[in-house]
N, C-alpha and C. Protein backbone atom coordinates (compact mmCIF):
# COMPACT_ATOMS: atom_id res chain seq x y z
N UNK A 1 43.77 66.50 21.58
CA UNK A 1 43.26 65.91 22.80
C UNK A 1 44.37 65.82 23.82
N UNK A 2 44.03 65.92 25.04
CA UNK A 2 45.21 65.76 26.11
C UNK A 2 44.47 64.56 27.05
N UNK A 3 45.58 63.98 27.70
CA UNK A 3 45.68 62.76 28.90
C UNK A 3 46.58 63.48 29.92
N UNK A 4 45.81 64.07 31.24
CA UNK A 4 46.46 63.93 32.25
C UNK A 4 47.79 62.79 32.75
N UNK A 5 48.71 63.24 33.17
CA UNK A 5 49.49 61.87 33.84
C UNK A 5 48.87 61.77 35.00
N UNK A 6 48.57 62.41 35.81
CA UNK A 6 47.87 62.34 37.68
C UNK A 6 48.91 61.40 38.08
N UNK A 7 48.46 60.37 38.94
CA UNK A 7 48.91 59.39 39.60
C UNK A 7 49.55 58.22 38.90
N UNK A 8 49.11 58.10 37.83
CA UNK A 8 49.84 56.83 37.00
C UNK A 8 51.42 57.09 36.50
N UNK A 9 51.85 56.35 37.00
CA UNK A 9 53.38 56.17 36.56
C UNK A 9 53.43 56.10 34.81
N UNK A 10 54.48 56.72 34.34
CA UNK A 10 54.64 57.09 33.14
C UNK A 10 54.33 56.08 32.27
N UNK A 11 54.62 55.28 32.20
CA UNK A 11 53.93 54.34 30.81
C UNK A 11 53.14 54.25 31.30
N UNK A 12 52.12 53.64 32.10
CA UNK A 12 50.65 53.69 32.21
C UNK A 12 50.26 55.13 31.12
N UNK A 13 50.36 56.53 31.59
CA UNK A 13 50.00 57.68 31.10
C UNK A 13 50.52 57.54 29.59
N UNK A 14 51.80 56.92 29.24
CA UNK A 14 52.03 57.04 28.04
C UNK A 14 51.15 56.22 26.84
N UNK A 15 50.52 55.11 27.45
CA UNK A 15 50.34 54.38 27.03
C UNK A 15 48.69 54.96 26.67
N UNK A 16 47.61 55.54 27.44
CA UNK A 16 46.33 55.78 27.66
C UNK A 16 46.35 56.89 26.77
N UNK A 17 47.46 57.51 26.94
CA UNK A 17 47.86 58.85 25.76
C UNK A 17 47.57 58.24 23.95
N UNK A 18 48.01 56.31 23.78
CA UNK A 18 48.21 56.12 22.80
C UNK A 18 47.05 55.48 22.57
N UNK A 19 46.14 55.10 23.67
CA UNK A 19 44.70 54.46 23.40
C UNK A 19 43.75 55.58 22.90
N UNK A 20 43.88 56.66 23.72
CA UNK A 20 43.49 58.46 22.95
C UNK A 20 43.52 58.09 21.29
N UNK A 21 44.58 58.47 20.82
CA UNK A 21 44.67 57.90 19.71
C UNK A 21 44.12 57.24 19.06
N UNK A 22 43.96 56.10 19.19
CA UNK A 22 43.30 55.02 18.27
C UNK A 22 42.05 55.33 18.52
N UNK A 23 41.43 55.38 19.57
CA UNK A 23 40.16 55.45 19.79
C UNK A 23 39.39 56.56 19.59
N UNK A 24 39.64 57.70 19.80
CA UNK A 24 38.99 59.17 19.57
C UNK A 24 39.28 59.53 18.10
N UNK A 25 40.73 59.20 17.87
CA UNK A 25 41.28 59.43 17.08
C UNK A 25 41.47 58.98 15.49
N UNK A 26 40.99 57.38 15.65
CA UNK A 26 41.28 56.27 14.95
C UNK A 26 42.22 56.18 13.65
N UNK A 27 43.38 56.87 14.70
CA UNK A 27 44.48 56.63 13.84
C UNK A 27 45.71 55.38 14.62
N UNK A 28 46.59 55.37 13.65
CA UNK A 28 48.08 54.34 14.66
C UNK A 28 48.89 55.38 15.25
N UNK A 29 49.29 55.41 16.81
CA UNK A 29 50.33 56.30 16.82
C UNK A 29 51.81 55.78 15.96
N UNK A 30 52.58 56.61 16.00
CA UNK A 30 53.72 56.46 15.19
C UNK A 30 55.16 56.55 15.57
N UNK A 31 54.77 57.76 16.45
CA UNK A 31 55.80 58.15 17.04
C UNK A 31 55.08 59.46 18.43
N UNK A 32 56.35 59.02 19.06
CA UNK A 32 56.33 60.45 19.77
C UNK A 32 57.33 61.74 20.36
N UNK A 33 56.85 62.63 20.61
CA UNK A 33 58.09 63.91 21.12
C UNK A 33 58.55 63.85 22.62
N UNK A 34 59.44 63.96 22.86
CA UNK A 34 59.94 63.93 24.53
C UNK A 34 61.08 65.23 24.93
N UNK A 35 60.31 65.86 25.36
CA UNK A 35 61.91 66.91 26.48
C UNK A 35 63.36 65.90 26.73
N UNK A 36 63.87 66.37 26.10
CA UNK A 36 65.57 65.74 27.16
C UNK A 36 65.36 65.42 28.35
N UNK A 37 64.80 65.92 29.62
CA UNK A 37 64.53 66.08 30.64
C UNK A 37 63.37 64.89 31.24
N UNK A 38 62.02 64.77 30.64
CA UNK A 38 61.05 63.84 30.92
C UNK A 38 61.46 62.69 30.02
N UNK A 39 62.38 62.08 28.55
CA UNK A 39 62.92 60.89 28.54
C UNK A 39 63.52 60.79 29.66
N UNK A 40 64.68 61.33 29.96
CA UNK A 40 65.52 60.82 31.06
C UNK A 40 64.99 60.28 32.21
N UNK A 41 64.00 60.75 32.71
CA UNK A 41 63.20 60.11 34.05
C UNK A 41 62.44 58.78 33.51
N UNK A 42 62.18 58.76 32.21
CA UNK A 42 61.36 57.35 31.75
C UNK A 42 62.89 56.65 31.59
N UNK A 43 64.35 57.12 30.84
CA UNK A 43 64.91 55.77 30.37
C UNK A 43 65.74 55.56 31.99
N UNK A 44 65.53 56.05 33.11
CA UNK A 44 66.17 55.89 34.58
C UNK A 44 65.25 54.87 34.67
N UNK A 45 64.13 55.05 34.87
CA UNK A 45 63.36 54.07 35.96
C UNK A 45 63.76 52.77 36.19
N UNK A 46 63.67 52.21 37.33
CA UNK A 46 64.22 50.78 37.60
C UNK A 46 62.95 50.02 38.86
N UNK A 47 63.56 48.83 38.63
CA UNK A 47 62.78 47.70 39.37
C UNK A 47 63.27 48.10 40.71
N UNK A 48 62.25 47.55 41.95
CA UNK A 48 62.60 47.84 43.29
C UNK A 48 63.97 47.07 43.74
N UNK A 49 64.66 46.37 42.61
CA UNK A 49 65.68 45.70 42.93
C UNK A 49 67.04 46.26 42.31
N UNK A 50 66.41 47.50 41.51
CA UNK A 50 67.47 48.43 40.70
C UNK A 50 68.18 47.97 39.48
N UNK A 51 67.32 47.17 39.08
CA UNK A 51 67.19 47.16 37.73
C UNK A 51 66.62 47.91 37.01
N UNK A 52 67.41 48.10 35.35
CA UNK A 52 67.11 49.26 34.71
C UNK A 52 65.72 48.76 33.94
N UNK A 53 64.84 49.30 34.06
CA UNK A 53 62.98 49.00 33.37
C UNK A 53 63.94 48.73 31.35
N UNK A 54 64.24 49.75 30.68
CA UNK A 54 64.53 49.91 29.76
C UNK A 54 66.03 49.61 29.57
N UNK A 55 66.68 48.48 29.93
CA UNK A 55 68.11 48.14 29.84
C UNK A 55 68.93 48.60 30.31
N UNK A 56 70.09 47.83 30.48
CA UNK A 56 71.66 48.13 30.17
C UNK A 56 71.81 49.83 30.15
N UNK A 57 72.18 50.24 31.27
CA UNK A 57 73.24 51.70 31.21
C UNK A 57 74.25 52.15 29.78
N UNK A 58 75.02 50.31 29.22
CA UNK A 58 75.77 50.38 28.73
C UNK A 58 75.81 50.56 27.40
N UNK A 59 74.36 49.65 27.41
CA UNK A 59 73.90 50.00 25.65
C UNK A 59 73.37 51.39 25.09
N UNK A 60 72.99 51.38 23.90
CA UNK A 60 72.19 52.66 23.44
C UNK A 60 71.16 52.77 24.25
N UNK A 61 70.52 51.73 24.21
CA UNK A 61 68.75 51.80 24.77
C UNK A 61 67.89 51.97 23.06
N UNK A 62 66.61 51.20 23.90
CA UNK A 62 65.48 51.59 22.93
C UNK A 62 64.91 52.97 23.11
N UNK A 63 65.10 53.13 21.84
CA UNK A 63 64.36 54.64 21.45
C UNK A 63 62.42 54.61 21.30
N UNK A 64 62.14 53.92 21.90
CA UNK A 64 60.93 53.31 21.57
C UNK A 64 60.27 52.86 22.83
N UNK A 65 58.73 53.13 22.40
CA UNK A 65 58.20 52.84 23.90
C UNK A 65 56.58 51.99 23.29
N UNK A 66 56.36 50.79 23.74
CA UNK A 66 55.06 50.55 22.47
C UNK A 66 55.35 50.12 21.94
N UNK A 67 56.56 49.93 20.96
CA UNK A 67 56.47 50.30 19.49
C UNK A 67 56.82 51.29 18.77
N UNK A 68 56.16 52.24 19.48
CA UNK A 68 56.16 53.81 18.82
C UNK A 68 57.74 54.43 19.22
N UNK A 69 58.48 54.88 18.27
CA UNK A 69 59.45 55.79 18.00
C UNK A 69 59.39 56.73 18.81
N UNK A 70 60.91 57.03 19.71
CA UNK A 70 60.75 58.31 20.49
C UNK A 70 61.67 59.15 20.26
N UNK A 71 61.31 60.46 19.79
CA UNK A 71 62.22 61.18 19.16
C UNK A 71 62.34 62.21 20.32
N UNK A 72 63.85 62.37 20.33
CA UNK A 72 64.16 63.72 21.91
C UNK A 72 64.14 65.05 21.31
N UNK A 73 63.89 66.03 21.45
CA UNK A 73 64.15 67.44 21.57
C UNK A 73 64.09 68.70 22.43
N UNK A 74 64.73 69.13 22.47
CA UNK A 74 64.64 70.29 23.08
C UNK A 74 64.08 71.40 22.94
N UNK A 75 63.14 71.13 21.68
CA UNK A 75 62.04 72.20 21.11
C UNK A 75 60.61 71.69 22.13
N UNK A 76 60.77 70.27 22.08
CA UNK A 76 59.31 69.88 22.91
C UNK A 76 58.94 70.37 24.50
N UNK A 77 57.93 70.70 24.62
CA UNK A 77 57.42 71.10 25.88
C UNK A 77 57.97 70.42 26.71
N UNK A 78 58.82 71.08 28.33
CA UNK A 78 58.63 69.91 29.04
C UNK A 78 57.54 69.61 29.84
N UNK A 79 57.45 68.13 30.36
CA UNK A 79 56.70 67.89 31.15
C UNK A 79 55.28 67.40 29.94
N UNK A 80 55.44 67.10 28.91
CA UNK A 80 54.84 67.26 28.14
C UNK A 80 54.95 66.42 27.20
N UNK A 81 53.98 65.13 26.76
CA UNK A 81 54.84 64.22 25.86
C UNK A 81 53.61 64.64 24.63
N UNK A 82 54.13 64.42 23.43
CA UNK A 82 52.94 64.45 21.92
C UNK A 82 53.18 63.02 21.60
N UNK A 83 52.53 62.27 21.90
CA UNK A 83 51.93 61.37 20.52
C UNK A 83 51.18 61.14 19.86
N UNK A 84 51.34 60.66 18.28
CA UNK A 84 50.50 60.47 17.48
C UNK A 84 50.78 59.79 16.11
N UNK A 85 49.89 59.91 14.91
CA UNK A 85 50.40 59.21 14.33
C UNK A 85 50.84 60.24 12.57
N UNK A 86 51.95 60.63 13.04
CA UNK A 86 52.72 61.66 12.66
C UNK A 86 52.98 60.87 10.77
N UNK A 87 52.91 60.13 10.76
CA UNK A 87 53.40 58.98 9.23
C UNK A 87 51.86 59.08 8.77
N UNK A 88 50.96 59.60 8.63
CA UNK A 88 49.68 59.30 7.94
C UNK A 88 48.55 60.55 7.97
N UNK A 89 48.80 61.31 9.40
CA UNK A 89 47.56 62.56 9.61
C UNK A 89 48.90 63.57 9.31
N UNK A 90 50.44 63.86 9.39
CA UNK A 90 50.66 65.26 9.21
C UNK A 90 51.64 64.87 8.27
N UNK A 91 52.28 66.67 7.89
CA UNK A 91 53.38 66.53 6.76
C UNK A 91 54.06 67.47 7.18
N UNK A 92 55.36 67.45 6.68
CA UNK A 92 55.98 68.63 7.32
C UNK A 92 56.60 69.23 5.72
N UNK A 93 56.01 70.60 5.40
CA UNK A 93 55.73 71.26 4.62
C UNK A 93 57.05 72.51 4.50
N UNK A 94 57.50 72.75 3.18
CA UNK A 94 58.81 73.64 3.15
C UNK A 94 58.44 74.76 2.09
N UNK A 95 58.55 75.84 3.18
CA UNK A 95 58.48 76.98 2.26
C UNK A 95 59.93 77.59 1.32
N UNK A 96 60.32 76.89 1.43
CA UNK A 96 61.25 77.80 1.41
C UNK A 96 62.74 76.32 1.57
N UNK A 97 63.94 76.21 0.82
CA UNK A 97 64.78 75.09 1.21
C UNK A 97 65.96 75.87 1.90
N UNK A 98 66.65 74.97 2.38
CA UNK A 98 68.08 75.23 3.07
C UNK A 98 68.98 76.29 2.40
N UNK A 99 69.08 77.69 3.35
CA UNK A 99 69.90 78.90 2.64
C UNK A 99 70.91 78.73 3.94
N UNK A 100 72.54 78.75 3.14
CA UNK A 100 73.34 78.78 3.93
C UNK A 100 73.92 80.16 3.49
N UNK A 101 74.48 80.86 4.05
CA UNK A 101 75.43 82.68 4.05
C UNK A 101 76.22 82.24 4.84
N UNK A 102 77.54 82.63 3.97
CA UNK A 102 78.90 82.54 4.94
C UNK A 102 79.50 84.27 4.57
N UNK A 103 79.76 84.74 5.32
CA UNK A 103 80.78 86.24 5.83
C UNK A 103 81.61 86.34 6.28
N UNK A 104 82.48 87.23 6.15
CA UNK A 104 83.80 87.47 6.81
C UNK A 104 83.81 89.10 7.48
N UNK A 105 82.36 89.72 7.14
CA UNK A 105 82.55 91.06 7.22
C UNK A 105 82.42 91.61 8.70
N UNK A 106 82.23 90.66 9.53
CA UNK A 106 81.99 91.03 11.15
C UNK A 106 83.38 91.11 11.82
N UNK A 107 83.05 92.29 12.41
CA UNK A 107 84.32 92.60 13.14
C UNK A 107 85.66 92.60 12.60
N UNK A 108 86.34 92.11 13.23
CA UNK A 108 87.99 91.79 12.86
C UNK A 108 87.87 89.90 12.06
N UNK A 109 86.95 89.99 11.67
CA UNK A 109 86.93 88.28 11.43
C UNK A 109 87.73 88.32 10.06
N UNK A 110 88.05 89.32 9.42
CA UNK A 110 88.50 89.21 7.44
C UNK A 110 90.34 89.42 8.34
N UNK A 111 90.68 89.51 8.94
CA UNK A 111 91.95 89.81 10.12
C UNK A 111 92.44 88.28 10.44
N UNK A 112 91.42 87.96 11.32
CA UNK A 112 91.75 86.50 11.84
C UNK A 112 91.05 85.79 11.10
N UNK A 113 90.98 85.30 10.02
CA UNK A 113 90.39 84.31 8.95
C UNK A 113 89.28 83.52 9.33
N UNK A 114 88.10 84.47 10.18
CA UNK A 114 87.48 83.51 10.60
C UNK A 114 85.88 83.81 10.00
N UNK A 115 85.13 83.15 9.98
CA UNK A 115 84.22 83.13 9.09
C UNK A 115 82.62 83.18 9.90
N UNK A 116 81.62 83.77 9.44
CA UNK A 116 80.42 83.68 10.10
C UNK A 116 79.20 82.59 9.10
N UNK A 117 78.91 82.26 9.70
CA UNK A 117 78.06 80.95 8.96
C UNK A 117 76.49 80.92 9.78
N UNK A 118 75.63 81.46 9.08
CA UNK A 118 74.25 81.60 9.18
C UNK A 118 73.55 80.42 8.18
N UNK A 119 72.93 79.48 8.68
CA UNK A 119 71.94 78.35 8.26
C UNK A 119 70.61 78.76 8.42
N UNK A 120 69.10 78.32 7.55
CA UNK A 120 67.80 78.60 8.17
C UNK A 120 67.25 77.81 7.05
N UNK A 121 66.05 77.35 7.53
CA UNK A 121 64.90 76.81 6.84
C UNK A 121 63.79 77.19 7.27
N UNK A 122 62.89 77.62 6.15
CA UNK A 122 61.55 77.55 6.21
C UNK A 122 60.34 76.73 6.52
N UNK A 123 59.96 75.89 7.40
CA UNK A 123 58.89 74.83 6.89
C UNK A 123 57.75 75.12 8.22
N UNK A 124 56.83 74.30 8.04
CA UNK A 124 55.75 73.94 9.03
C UNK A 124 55.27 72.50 8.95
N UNK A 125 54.79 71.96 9.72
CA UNK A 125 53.94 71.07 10.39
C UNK A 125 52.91 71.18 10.23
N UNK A 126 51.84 70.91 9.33
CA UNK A 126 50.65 70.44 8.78
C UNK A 126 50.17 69.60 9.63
N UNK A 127 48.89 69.33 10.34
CA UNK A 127 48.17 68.02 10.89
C UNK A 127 46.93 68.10 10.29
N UNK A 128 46.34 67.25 9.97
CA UNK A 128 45.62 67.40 8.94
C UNK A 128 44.20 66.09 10.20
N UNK A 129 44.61 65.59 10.96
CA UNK A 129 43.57 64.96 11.98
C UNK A 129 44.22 65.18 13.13
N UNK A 130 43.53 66.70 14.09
CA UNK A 130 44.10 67.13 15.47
C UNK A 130 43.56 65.77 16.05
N UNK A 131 42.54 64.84 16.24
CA UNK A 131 42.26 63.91 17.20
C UNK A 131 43.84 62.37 16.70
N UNK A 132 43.85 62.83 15.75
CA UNK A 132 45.06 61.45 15.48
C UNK A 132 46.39 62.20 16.56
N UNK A 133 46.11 63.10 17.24
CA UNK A 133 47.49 63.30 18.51
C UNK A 133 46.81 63.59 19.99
N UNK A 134 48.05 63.65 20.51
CA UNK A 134 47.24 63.44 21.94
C UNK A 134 48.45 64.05 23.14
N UNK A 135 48.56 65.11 23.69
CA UNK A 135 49.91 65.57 24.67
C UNK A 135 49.06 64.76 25.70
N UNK A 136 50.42 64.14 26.46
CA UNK A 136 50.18 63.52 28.01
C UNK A 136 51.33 64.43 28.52
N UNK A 137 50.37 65.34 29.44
CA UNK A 137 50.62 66.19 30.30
C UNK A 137 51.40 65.92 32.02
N UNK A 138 51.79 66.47 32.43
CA UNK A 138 52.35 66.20 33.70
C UNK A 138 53.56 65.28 34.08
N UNK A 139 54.44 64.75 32.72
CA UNK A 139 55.31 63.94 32.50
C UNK A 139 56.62 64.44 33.43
């Protein structure tokens, strides 16, 4: 399911994103996904007096909005938030575990002692109730 943002300032939208959820959905959200880019405009926002909405510059900050857990990546859409309730409707499923390959055979690297190091995993993301999530769009 998707929630327009339109006109509503971001937690309003974030928030209607998480009523989606419960209600269509009737699951708990849990957590959600955020661009680097659209957190940053939610953990800026400030009062017309320039105060920070979400704290202190100085501290960490809450990772959390709701309640719900906000996890950053740079895999997530921007402009684009997912929540849902990720702890109960999905699993994240491994085909396959952690293969690390280290080489020396590239180039001049067995010369200058330097080493090539290839990491990968196999897995997917199972959702097992598409209405237990919800992208709020236009973030």
């Amino acid at each position: 399911q998707s929630q327009a943002k339109g006109t509503d300032p971001e937690f309003d939208a974030f928030y209607k994103g998480m009523v989606k959820v419960q209600h269509t959905g009737f699951a708990t959200p849990t957590a959600s996904i955020w661009h680097p880019n659209d957190w940053q405009s939610v953990r800026l926002l400030r009062t017309t007096d320039g105060i920070y909405i979400l704290g202190n510059p100085a501290d960490a900050g809450p990772e959390r909005l709701f309640g719900v857990t906000v996890a950053v990546s740079t895999a997530a859409t921007e402009n684009t938030v997912l929540v849902g309730d990720f702890a109960t409707h999905s699993a994240l499923v491994y085909r396959q575990g952690i293969r690390v390959e280290v080489a020396d055979q590239h180039s001049d690297y067995w010369r200058k002692f330097l080493l090539a190091i290839r990491v990968d995993l196999r897995a997917a993301l199972c959702v097992y109730r598409a209405s237990a999530f919800c992208e709020v769009t236009g973030m």
